[in-house]
PDB file of N, CA and C in Angstrom:
ATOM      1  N   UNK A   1      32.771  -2.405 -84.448  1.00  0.00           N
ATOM      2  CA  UNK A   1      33.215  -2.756 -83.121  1.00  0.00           C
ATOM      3  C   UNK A   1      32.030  -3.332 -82.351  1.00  0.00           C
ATOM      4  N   UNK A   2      32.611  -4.527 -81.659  1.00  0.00           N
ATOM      5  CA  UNK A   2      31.140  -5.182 -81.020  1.00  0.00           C
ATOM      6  C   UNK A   2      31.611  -4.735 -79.585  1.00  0.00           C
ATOM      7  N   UNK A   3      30.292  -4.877 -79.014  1.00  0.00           N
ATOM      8  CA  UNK A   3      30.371  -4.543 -77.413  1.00  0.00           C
ATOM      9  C   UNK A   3      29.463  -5.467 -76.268  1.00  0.00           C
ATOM     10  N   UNK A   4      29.569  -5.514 -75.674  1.00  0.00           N
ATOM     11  CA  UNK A   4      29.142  -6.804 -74.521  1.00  0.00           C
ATOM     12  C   UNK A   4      28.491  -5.756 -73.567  1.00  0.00           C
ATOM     13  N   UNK A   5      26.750  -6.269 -73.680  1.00  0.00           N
ATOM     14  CA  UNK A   5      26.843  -5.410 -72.141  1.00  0.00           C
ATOM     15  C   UNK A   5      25.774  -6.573 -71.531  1.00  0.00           C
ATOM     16  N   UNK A   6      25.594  -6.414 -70.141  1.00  0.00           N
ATOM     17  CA  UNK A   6      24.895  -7.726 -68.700  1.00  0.00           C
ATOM     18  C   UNK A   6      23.774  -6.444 -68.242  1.00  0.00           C
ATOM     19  N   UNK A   7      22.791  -7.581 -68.332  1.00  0.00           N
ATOM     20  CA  UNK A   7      21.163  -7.041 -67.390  1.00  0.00           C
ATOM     21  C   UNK A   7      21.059  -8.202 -66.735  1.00  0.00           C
ATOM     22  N   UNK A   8      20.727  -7.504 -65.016  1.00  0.00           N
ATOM     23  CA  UNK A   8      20.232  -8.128 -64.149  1.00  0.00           C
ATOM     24  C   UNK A   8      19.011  -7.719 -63.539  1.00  0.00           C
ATOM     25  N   UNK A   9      18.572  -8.873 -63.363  1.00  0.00           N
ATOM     26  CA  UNK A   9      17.402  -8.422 -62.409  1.00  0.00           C
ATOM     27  C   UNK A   9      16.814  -7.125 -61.486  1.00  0.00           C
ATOM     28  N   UNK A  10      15.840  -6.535 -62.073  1.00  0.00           N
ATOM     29  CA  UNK A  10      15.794  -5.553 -61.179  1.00  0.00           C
ATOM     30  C   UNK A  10      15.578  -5.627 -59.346  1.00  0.00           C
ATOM     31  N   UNK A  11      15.619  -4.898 -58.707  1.00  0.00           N
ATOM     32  CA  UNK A  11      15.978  -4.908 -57.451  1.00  0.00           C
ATOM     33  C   UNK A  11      14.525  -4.811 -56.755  1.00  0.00           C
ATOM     34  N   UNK A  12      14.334  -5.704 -55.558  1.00  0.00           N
ATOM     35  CA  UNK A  12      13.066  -6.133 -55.279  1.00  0.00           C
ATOM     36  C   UNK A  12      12.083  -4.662 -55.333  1.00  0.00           C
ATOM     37  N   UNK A  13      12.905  -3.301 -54.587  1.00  0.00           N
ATOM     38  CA  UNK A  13      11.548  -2.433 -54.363  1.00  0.00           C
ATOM     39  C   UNK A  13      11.288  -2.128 -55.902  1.00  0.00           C
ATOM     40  N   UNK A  14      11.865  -2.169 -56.578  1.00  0.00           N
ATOM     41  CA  UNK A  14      11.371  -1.944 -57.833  1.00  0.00           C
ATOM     42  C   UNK A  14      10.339  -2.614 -58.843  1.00  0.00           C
ATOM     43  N   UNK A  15       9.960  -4.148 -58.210  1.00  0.00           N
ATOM     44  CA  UNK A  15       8.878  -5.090 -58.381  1.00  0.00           C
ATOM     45  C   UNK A  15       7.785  -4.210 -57.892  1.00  0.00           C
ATOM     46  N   UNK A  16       6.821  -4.191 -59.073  1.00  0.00           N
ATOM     47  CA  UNK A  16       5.457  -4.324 -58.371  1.00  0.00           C
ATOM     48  C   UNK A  16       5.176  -4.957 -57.095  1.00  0.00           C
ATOM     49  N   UNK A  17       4.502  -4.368 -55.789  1.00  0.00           N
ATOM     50  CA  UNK A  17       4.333  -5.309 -54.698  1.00  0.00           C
ATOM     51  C   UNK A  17       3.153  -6.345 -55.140  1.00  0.00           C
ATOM     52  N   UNK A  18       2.181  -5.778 -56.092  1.00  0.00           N
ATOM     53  CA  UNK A  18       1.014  -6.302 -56.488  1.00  0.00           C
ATOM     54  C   UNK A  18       1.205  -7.190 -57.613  1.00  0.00           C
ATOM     55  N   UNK A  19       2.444  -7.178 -57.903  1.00  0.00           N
ATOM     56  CA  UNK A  19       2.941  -8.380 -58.971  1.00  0.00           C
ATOM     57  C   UNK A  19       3.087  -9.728 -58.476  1.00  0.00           C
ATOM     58  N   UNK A  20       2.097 -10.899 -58.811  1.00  0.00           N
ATOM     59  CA  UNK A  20       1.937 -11.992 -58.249  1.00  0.00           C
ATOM     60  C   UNK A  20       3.147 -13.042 -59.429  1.00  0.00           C
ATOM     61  N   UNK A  21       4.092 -13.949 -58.216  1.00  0.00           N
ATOM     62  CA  UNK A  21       4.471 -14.807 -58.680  1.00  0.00           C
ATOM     63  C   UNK A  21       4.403 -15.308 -60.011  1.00  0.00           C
ATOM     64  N   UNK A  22       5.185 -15.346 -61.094  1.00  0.00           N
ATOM     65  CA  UNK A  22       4.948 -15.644 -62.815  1.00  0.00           C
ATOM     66  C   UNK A  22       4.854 -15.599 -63.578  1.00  0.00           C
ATOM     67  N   UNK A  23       4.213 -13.563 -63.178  1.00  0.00           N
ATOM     68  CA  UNK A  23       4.098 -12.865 -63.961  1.00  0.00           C
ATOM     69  C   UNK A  23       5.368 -11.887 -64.811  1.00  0.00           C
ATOM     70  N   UNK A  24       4.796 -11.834 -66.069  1.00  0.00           N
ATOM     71  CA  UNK A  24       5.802 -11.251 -66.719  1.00  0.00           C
ATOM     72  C   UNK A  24       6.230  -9.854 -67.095  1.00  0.00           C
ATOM     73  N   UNK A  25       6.922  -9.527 -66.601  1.00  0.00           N
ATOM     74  CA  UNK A  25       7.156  -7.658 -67.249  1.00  0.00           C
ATOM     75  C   UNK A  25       7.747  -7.641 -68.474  1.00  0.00           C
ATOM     76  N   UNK A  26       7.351  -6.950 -69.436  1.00  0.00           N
ATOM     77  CA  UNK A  26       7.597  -6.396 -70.604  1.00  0.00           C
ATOM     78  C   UNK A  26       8.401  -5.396 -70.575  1.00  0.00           C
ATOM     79  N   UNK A  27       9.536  -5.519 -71.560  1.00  0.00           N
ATOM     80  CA  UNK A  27       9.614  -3.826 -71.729  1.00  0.00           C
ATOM     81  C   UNK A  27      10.789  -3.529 -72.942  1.00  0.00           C
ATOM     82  N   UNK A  28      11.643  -2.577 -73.264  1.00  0.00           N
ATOM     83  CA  UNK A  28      12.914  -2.781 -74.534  1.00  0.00           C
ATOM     84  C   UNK A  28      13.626  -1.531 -73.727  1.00  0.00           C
ATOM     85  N   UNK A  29      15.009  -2.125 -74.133  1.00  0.00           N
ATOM     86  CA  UNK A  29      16.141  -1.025 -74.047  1.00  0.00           C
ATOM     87  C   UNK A  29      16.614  -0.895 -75.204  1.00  0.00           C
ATOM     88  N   UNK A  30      17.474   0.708 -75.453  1.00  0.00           N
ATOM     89  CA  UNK A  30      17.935   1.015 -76.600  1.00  0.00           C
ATOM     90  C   UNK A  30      19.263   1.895 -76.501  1.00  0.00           C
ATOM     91  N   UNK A  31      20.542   1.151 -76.710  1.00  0.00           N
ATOM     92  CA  UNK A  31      21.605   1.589 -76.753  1.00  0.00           C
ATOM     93  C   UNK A  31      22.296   2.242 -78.085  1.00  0.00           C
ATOM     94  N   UNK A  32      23.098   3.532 -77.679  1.00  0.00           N
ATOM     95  CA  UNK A  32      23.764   4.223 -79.531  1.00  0.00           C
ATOM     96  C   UNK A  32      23.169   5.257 -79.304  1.00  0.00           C
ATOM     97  N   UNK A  33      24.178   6.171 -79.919  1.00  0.00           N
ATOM     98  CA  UNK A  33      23.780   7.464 -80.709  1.00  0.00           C
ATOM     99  C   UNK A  33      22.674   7.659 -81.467  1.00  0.00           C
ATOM    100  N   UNK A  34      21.953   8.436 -81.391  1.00  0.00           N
ATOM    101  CA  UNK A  34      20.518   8.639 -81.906  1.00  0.00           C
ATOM    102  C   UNK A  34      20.877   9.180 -83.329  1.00  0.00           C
ATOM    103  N   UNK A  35      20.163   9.030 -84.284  1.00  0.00           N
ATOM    104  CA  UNK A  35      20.262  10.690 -85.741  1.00  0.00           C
ATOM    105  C   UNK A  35      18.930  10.191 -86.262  1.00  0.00           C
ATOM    106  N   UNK A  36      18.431  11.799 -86.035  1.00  0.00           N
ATOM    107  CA  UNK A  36      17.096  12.010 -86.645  1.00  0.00           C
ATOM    108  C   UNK A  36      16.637  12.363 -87.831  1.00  0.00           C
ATOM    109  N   UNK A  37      15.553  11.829 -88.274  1.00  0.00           N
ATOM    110  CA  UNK A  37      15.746  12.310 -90.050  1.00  0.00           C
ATOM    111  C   UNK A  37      13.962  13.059 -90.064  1.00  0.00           C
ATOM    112  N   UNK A  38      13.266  14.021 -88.927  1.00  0.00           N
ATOM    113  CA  UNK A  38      12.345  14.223 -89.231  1.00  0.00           C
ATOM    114  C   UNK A  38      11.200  13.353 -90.221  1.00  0.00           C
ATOM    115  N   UNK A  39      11.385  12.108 -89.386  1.00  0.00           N
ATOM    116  CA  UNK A  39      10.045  11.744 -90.226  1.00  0.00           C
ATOM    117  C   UNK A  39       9.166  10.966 -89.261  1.00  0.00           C
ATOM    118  N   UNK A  40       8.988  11.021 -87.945  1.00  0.00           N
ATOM    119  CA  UNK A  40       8.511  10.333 -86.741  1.00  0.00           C
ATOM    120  C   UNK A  40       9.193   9.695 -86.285  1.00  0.00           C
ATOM    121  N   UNK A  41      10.212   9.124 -86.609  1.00  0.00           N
ATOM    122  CA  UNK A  41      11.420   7.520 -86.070  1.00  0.00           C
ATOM    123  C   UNK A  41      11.755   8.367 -84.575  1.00  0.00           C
ATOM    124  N   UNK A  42      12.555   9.580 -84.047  1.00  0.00           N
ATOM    125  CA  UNK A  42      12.713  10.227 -82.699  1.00  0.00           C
ATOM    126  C   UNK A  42      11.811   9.247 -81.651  1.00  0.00           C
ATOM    127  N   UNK A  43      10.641   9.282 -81.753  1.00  0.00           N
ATOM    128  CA  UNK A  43       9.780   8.004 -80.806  1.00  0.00           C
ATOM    129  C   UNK A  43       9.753   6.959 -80.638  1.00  0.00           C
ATOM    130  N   UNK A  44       9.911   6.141 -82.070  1.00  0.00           N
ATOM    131  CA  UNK A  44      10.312   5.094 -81.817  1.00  0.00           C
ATOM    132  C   UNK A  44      11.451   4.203 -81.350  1.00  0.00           C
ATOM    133  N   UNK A  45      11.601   3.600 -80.204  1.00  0.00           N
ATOM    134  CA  UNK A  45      13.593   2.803 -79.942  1.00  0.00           C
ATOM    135  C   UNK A  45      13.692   2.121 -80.722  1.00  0.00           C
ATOM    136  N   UNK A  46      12.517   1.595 -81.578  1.00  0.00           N
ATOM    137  CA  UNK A  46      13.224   0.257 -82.411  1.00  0.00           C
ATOM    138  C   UNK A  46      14.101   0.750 -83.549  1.00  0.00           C
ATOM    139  N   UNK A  47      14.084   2.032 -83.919  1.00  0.00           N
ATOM    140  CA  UNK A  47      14.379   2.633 -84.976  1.00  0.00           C
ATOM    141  C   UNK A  47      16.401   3.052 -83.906  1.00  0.00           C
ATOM    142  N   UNK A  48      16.718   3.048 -83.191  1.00  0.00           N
ATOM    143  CA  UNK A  48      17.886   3.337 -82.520  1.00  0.00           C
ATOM    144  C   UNK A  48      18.812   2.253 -82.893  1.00  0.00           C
ATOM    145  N   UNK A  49      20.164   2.689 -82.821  1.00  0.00           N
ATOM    146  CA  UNK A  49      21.211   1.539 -83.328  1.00  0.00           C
ATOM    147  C   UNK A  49      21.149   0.298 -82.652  1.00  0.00           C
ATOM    148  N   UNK A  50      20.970  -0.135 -81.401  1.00  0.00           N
ATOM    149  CA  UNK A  50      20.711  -1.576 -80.915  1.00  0.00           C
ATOM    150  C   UNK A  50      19.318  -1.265 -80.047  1.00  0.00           C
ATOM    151  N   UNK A  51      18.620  -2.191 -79.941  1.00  0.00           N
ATOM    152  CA  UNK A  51      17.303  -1.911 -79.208  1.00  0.00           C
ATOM    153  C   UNK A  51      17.203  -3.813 -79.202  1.00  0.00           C
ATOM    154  N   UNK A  52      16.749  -4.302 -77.842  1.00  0.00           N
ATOM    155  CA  UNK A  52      16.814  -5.003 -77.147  1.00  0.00           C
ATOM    156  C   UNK A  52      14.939  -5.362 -77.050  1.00  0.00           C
ATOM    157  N   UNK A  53      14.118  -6.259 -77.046  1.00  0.00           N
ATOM    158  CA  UNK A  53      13.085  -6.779 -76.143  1.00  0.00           C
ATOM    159  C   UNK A  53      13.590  -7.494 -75.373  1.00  0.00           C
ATOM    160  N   UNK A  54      12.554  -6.572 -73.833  1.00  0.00           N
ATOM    161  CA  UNK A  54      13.130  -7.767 -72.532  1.00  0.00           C
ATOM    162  C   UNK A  54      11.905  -8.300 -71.904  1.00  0.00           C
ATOM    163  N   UNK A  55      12.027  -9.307 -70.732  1.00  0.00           N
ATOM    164  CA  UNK A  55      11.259  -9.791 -70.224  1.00  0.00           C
ATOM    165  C   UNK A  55      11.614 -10.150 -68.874  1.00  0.00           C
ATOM    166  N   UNK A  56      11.120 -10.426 -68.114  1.00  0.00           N
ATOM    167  CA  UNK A  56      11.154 -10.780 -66.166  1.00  0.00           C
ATOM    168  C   UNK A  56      10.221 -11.069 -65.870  1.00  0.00           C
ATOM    169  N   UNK A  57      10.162 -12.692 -65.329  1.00  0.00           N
ATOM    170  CA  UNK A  57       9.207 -13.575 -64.803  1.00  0.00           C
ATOM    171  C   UNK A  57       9.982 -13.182 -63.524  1.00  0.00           C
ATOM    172  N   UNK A  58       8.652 -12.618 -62.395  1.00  0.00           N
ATOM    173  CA  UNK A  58       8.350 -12.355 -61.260  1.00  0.00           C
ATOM    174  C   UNK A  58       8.278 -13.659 -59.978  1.00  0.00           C
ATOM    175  N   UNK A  59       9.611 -13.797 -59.618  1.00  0.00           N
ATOM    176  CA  UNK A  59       9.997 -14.725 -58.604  1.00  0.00           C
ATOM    177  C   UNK A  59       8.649 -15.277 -57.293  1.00  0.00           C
ATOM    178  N   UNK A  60       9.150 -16.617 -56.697  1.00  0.00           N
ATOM    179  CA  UNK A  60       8.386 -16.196 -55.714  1.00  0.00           C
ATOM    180  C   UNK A  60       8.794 -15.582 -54.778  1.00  0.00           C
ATOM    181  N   UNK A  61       7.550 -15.075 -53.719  1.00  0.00           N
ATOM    182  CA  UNK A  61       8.250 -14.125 -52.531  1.00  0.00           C
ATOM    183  C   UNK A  61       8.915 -15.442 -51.845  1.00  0.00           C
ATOM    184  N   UNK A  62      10.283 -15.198 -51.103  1.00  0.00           N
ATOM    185  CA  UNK A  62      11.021 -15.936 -49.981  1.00  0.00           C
ATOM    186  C   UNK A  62      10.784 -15.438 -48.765  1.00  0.00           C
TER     187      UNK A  62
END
C-alpha cells in the first residue's frame, strides 16, 4: 500500500533568527513501524521503513 504524505515549510519562529538568507538546513524524517533486531540499527532512521533526506534554503527576510 502506497501513501502520500506533504512537507511544508517550517514556520518563521522556528528559523534560526541568525540564519542568513540561502542558507541551507539539513535534516531526515522517518516514517513506519520500527522492529529491532539488537544489532545497533534502533539509532539509526535510515535503517526505518521510509526515511526521507530534507533540505530548506532560508528565504529572504520581507
Amino acid at each position: 500500500k502506497k501513501e502520500a504524505f506533504y512537507l511544508g515549510p517550517p514556520s518563521k519562529d522556528k528559523v534560526l533568527k541568525f540564519s542568513p538568507q540561502g542558507s541551507v538546513l539539513l535534516g531526515a524524517i522517518s516514517y513506519g513501524k520500527l522492529s529491532y533486531d539488537d544489532k545497533g540499527e534502533r539509532k539509526n532512521p535510515l535503517k526505518n521503513p521510509v526515511s526521507c533526506q530534507i533540505s530548506y534554503i532560508v528565504p529572504p527576510n520581507k
